[in-house]
Protein backbone atom coordinates (compact mmCIF):
# COMPACT_ATOMS: atom_id res chain seq x y z
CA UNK A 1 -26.91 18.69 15.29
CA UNK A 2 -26.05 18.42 11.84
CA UNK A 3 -22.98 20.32 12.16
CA UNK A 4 -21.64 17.75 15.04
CA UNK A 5 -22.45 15.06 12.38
CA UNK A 6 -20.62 16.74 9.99
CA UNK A 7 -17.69 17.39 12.07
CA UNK A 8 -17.59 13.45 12.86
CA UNK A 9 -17.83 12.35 9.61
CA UNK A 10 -15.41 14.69 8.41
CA UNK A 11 -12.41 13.99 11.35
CA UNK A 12 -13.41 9.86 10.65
CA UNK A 13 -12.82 10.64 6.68
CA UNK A 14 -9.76 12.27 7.81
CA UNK A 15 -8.91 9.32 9.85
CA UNK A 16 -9.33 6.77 7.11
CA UNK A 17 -7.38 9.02 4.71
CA UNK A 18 -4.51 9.28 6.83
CA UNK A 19 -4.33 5.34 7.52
CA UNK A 20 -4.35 4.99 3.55
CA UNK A 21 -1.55 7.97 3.22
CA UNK A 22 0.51 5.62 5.84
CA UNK A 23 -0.29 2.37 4.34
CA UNK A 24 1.07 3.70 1.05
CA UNK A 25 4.40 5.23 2.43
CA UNK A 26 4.08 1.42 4.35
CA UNK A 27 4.29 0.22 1.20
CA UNK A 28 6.95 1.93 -0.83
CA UNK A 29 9.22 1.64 2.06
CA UNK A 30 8.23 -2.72 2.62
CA UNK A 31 9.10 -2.61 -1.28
CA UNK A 32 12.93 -1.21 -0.99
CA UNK A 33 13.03 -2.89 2.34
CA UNK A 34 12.52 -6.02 0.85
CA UNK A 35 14.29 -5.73 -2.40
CA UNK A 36 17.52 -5.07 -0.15
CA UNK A 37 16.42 -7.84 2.06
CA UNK A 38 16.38 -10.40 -1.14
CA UNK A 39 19.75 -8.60 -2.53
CA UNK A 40 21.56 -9.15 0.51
CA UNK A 41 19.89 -12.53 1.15
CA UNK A 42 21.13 -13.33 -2.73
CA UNK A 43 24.93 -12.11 -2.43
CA UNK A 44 25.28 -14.61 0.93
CA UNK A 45 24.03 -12.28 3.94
CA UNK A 46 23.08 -13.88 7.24
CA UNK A 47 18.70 -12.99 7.65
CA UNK A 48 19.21 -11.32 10.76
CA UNK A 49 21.84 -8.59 9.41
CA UNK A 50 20.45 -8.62 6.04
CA UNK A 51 17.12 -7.71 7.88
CA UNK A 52 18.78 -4.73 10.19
CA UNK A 53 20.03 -3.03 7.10
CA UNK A 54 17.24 -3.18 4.85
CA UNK A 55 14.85 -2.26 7.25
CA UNK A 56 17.18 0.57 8.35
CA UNK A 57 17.07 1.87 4.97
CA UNK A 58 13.38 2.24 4.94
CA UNK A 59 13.06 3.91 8.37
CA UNK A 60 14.71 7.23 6.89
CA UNK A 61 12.32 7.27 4.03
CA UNK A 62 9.29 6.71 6.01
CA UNK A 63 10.41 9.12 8.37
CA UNK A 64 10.42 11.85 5.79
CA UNK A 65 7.15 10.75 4.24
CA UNK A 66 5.11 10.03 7.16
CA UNK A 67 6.11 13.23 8.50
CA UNK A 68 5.18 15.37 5.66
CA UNK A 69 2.66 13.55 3.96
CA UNK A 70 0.73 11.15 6.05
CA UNK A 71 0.84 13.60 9.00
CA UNK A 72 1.27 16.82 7.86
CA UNK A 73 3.56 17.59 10.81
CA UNK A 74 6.35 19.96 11.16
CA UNK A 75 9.53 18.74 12.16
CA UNK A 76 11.26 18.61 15.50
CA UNK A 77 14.30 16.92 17.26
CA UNK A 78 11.72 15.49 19.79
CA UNK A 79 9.37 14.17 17.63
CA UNK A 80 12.46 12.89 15.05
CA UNK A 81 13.82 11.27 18.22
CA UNK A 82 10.32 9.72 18.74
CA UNK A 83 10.24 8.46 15.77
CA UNK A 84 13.63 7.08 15.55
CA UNK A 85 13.03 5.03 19.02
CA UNK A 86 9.65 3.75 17.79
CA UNK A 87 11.04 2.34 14.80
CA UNK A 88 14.08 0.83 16.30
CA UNK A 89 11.61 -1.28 18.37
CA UNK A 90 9.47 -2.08 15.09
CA UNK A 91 12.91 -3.03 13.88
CA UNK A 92 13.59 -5.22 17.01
CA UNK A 93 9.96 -6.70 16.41
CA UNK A 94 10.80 -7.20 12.76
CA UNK A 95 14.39 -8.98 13.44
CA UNK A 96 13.07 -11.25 15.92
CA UNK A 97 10.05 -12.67 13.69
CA UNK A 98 12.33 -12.88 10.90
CA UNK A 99 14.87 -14.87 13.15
CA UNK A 100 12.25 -17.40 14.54
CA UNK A 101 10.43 -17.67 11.70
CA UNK A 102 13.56 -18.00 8.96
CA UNK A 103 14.03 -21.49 11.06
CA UNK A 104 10.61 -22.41 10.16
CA UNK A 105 10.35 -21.19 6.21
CA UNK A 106 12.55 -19.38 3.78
CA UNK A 107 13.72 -15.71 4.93
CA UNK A 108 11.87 -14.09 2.36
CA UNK A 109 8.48 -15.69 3.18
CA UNK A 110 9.64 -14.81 7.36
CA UNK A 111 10.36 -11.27 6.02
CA UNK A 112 6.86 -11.71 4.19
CA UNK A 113 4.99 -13.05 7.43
CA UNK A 114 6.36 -10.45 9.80
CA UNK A 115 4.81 -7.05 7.55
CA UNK A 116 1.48 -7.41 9.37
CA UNK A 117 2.41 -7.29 12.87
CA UNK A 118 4.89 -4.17 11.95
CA UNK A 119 2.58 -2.20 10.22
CA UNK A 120 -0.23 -2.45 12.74
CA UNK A 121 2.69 -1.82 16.06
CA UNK A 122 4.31 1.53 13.18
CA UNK A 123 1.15 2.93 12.75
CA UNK A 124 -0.32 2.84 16.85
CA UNK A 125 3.19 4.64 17.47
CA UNK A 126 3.35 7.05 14.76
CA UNK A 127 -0.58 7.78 15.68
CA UNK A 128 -0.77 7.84 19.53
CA UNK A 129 2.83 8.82 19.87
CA UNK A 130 5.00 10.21 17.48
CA UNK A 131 2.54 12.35 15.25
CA UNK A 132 0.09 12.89 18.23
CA UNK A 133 -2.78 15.10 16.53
């Protein structure tokens, strides 16, 4: 018995330490995301394109991160082509919030509002799909 508790409480500490190892790569990649975001945004970009770049600029980091670090998972074409289709529709997600909701408020604070509703859809993907373990 105690050895099935310990097994559970180890594989849930293991869960809650890889949702903190992806909320920090989350982070570093939202940072340079947005910092593009306002740069482009600042030098006369449209939100919408600004938005595709920047957040295509923090897809290839997170990639590289999420697969090494957060996941400890070897790479492979599949799973790189998983990942790549998983954040194009976090991307499409993204774009669309940031479209409606730059009507309503300033871009930034769209770009802002749209983070939580990413994260949660980036991290069920790379979880259940992409990094299966």
């Amino acid at each position: 018995m105690r050895h099935l508790i310990a097994r559970y409480a180890s594989g849930r500490q293991e869960s809650v330490d890889r949702l903190m190892r992806f909320a920090t790569v989350g982070a570093i990649t939202t940072a340079l995301d947005f910092v593009l975001f306002i740069g482009l945004i600042t030098v006369g970009a449209a939100s919408v394109p600004a938005n595709v770049l920047s957040y295509s600029c923090g897809i290839l980091v997170s990639y590289g991160l999420n697969r090494s670090w957060t996941f400890r998972a070897r790479h492979s074409h599949i799973q790189a082509l998983k990942f790549i289709l998983g954040t194009l529709t976090s991307l499409a997600i993204s774009t669309c919030l940031v479209a409606l909701m730059a009507n309503l408020s300033a871009p930034p604070l769209a770009k802002i509002a749209s983070v939580p509703v990413v994260f949660a859809w980036n991290y069920l993907v790379a979880r259940l799909w992409v990094f299966r373990s």
